[in-house]
Protein backbone atom coordinates (compact mmCIF):
# COMPACT_ATOMS: atom_id res chain seq x y z
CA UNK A 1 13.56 11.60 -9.75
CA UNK A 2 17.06 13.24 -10.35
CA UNK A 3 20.66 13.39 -8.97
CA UNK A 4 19.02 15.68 -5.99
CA UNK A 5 17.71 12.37 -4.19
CA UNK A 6 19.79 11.48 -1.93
CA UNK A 7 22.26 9.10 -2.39
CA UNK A 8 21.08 5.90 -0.14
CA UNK A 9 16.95 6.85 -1.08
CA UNK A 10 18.03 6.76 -4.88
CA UNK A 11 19.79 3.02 -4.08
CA UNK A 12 17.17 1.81 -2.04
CA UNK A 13 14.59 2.50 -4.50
CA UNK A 14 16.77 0.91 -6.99
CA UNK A 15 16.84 -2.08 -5.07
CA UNK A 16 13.77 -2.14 -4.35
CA UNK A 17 12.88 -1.91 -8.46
CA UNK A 18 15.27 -4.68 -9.26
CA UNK A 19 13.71 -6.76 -6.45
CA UNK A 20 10.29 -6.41 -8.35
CA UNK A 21 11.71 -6.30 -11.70
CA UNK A 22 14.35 -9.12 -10.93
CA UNK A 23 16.45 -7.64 -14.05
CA UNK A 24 16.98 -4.01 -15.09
CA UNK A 25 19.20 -2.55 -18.01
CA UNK A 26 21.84 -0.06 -16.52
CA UNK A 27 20.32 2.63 -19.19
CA UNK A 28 17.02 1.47 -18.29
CA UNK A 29 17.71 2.09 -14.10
CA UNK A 30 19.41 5.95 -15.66
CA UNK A 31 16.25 6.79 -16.89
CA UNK A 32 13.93 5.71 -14.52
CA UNK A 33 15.56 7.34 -11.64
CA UNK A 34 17.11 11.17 -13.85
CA UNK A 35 20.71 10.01 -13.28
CA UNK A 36 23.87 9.48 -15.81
CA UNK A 37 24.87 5.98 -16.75
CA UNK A 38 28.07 6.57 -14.64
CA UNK A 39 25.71 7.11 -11.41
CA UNK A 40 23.93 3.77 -12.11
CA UNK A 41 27.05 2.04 -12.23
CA UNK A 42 28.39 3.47 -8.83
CA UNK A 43 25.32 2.97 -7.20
CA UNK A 44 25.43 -0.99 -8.80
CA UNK A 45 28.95 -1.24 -7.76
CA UNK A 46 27.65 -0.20 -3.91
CA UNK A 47 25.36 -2.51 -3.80
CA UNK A 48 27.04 -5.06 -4.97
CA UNK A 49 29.54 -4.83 -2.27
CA UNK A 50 26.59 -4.91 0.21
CA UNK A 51 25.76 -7.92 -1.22
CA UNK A 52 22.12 -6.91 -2.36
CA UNK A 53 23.03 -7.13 -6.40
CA UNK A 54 24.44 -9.13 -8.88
CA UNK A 55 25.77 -7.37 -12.27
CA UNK A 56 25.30 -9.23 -15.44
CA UNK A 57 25.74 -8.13 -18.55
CA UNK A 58 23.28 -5.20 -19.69
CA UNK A 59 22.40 -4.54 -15.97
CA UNK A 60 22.22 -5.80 -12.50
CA UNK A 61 19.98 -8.39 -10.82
CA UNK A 62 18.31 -8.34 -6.90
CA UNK A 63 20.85 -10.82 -5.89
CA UNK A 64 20.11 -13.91 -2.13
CA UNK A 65 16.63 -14.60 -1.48
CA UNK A 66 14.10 -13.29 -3.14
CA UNK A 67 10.79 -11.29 -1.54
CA UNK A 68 7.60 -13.19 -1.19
CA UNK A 69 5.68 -13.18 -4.48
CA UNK A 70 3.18 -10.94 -4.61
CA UNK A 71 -0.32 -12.62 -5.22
CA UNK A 72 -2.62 -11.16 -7.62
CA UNK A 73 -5.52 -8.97 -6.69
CA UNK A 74 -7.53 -12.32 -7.95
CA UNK A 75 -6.11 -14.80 -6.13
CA UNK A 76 -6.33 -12.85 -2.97
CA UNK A 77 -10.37 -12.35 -3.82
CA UNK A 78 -10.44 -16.49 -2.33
CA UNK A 79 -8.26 -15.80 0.78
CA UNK A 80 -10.69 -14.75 3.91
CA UNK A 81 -13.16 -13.78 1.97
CA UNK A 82 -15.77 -13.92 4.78
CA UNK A 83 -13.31 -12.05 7.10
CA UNK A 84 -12.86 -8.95 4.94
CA UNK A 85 -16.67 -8.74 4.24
CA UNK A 86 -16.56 -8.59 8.23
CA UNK A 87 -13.67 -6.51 8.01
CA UNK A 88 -15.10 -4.00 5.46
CA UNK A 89 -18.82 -3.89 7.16
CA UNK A 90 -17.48 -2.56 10.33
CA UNK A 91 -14.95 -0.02 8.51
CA UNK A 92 -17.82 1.10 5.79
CA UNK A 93 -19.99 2.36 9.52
CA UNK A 94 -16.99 4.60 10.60
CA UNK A 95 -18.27 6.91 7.36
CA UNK A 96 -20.43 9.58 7.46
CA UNK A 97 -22.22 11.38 4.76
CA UNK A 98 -20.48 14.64 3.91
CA UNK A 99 -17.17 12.86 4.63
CA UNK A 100 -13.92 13.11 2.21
CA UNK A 101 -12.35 9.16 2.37
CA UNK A 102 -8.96 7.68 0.66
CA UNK A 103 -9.21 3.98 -0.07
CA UNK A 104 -5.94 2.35 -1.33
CA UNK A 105 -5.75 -0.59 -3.45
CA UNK A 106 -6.33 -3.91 -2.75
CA UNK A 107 -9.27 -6.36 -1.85
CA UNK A 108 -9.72 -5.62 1.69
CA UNK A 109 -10.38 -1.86 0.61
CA UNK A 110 -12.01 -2.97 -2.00
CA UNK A 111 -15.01 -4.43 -0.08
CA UNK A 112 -14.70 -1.75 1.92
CA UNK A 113 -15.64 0.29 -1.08
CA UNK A 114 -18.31 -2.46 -1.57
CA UNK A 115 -20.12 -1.73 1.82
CA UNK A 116 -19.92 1.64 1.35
CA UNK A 117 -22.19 1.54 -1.54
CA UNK A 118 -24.72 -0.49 0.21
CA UNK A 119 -25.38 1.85 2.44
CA UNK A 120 -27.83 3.77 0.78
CA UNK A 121 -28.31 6.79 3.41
CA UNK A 122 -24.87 7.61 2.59
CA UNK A 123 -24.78 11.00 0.66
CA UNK A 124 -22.02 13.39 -0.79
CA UNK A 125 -19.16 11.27 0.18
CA UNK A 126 -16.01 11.88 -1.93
CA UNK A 127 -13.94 9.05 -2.40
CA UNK A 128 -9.71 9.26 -3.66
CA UNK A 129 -8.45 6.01 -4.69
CA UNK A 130 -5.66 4.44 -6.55
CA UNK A 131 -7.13 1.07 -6.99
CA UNK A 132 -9.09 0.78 -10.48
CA UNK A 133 -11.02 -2.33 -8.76
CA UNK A 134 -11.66 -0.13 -6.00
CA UNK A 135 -13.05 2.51 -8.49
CA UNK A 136 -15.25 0.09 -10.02
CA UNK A 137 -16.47 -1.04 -6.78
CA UNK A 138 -17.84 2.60 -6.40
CA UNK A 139 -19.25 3.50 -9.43
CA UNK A 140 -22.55 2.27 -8.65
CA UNK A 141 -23.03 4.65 -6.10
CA UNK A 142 -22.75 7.65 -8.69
CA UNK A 143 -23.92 10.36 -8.11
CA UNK A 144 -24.52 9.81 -4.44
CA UNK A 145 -21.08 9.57 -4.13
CA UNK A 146 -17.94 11.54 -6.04
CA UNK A 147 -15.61 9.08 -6.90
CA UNK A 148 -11.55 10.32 -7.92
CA UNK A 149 -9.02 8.37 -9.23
CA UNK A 150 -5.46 9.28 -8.54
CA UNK A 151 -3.86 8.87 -11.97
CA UNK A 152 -0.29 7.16 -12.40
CA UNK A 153 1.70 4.18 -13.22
CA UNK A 154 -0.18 0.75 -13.47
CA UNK A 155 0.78 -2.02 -11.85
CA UNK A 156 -0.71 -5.04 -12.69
CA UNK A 157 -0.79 -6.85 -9.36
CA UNK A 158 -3.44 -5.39 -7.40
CA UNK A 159 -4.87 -2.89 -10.53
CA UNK A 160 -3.01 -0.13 -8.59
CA UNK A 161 -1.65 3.59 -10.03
CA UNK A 162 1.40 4.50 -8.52
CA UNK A 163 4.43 6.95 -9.24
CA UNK A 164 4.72 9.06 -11.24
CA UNK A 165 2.23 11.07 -11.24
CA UNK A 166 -0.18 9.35 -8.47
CA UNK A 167 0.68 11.22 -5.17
CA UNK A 168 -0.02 14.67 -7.18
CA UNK A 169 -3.64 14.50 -6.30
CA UNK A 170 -2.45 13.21 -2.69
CA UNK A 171 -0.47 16.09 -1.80
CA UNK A 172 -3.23 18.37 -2.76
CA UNK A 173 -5.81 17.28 -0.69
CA UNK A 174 -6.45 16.18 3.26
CA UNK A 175 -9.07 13.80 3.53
CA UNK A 176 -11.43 12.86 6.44
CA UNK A 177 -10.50 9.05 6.86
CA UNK A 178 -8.15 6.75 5.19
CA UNK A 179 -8.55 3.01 5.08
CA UNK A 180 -5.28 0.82 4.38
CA UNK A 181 -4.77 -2.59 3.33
CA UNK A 182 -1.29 -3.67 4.00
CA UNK A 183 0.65 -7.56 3.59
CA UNK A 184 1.55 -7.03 7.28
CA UNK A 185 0.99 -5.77 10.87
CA UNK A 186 3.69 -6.30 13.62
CA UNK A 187 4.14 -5.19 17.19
CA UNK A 188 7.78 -4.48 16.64
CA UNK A 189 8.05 -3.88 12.85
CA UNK A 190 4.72 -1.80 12.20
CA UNK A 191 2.76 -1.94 9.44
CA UNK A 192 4.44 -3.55 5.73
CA UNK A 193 3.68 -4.38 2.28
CA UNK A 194 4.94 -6.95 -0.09
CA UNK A 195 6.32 -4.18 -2.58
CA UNK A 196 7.93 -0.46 -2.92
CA UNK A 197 5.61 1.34 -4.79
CA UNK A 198 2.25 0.59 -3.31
CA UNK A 199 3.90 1.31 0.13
CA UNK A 200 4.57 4.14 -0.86
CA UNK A 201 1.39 5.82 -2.46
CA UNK A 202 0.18 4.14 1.02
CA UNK A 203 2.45 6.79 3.06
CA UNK A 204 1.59 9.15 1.11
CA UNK A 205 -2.19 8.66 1.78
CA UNK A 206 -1.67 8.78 5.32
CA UNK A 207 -0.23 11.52 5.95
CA UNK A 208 -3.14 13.06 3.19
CA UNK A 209 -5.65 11.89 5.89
CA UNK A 210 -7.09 13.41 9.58
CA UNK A 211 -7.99 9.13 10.57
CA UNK A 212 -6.00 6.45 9.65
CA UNK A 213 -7.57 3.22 9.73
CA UNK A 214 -5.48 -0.14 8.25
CA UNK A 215 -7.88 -3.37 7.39
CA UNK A 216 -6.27 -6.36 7.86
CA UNK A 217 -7.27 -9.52 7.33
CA UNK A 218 -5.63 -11.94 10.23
CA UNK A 219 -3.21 -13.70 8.54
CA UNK A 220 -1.43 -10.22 8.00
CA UNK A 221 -0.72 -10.35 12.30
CA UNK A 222 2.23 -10.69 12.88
CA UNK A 223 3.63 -10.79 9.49
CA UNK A 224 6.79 -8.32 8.53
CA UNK A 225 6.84 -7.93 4.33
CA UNK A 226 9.69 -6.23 2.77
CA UNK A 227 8.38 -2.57 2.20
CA UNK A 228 7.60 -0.52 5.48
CA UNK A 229 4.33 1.98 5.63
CA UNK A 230 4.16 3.53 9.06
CA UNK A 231 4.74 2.75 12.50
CA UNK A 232 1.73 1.78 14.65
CA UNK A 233 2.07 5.30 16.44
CA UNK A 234 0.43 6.67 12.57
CA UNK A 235 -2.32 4.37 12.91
CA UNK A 236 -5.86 5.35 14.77
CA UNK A 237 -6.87 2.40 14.46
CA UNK A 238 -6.59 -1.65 13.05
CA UNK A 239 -9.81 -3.56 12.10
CA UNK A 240 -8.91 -7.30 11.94
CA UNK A 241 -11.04 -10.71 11.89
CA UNK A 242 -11.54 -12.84 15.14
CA UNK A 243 -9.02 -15.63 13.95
CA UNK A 244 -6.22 -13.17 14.98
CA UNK A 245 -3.54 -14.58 16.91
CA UNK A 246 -4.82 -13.05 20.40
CA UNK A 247 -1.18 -12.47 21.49
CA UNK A 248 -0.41 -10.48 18.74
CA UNK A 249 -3.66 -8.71 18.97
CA UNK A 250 -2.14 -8.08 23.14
CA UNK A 251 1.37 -6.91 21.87
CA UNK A 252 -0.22 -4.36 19.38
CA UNK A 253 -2.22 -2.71 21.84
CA UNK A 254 0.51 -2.86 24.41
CA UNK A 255 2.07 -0.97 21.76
CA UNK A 256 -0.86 1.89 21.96
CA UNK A 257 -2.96 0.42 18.56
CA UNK A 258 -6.62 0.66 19.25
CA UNK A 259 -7.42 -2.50 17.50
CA UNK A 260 -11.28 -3.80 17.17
CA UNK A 261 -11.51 -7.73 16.36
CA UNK A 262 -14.74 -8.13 14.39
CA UNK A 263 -16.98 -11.50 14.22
């Protein structure tokens, strides 16, 4: 990052860091985003007259209500964990051997990554992924299958590499399928995730990508989280579980959405 990003991307993203961080160090914020201390502090001072920060001394905090925790890839192992087997069973037969595939992180992909492996007449599949779970998920399959991870940042969360570094691989490459996990799908609002920098490795995935299939479990219908992916109109197609919300499931595909509703 440096002073050539524009002026409201740079702010957003530092919101978006203090959001997740809930405190950052004005020399802290310089670094992490190439700027001068004297940038920071105009970009603070903006914000703050938005209303989205709070300074304090040192730094700034994400100031009014907070964004939805995010749960950990382990607690969300116990949350429709039948559904996403579904979920990840009907995505896994959309593969074919030969195929190039991009699995984000998460646990939905995850079992995706799962099912893939079972099937054993899969051959010479290349898999990119920034989920380390995910990764793990596929190493039995060696060498049937090639298996890449993207590189990058850590984040503890959901075991995912993000920037810098991770969308290097991802803008080198176009892929045959991509399958998404995402904290959200809405008719009006489009697909969302509970934080920045997963969302966007997640864009940048997409557009690496000739299909674009999100896996949602159906709690995420109808649900708007703070960090935008796509709009529908980038999606080929939504796999969900058969406790959807039916009139959701009607909006999206009044929307256009080819959505399939497994049991």
């Amino acid at each position: 990052m440096s002073e050539s990003m524009p002026t409201e991307v740079r702010r957003e993203r530092m919101l978006g860091l203090l959001m997740e961080q809930e405190f950052a160090r004005v020399a802290e914020l310089a670094e992490a985003f190439g700027v001068s201390t004297v940038t920071v502090r105009a970009d603070l001072d903006a914000l703050v007259e938005q209303g989205k920060v709070r300074r304090v001394r040192g730094g700034a905090v994400a100031a009014g209500p907070q964004p939805r925790t995010e749960p950990s890839f382990e607690l969300s192992l116990g949350t429709a964990a039948v559904e996403k087997a579904l979920i990840a069973r009907a995505a896994a037969r959309l593969v074919s051997s030969g195929e190039s595939v991009l699995l984000g992180a998460g646990t939905t992909t995850a079992a995706v990554a799962r099912e893939l492996v079972a099937r054993a007449e899969l051959t010479e599949v290349t898999v990119f992924t920034n989920g380390l779970r995910t990764a793990l998920e596929l190493e039995p399959a060696l060498p049937r299958f090639a298996v890449v991870v993207t590189g990058g940042s850590l984040r503890r969360q959901q075991h995912s590499l993000v920037d810098p570094l991770a969308t290097r691989i991802l803008e080198g490459i176009r892929a045959g399928t991509v399958f998404l996990g995402c904290g959200g799908v809405h008719p009006e609002a489009g697909v969302t995730n509970v934080n920045l920098p997963d969302a966007e490795i997640k864009q940048r995935m997409l557009r690496a990508a000739s299909r674009r299939v999100v896996v949602a479990d159906s709690s995420k219908l109808g649900v708007v989280e703070m960090a935008p992916i796509c709009a529908l109109s980038e999606v080929d197609l939504l796999i969900t579980g058969e406790s959807a919300d039916p009139g959701v499931v009607a909006a999206l595909r009044e929307r256009g959405l080819r959505v399939e509703v497994v049991s």
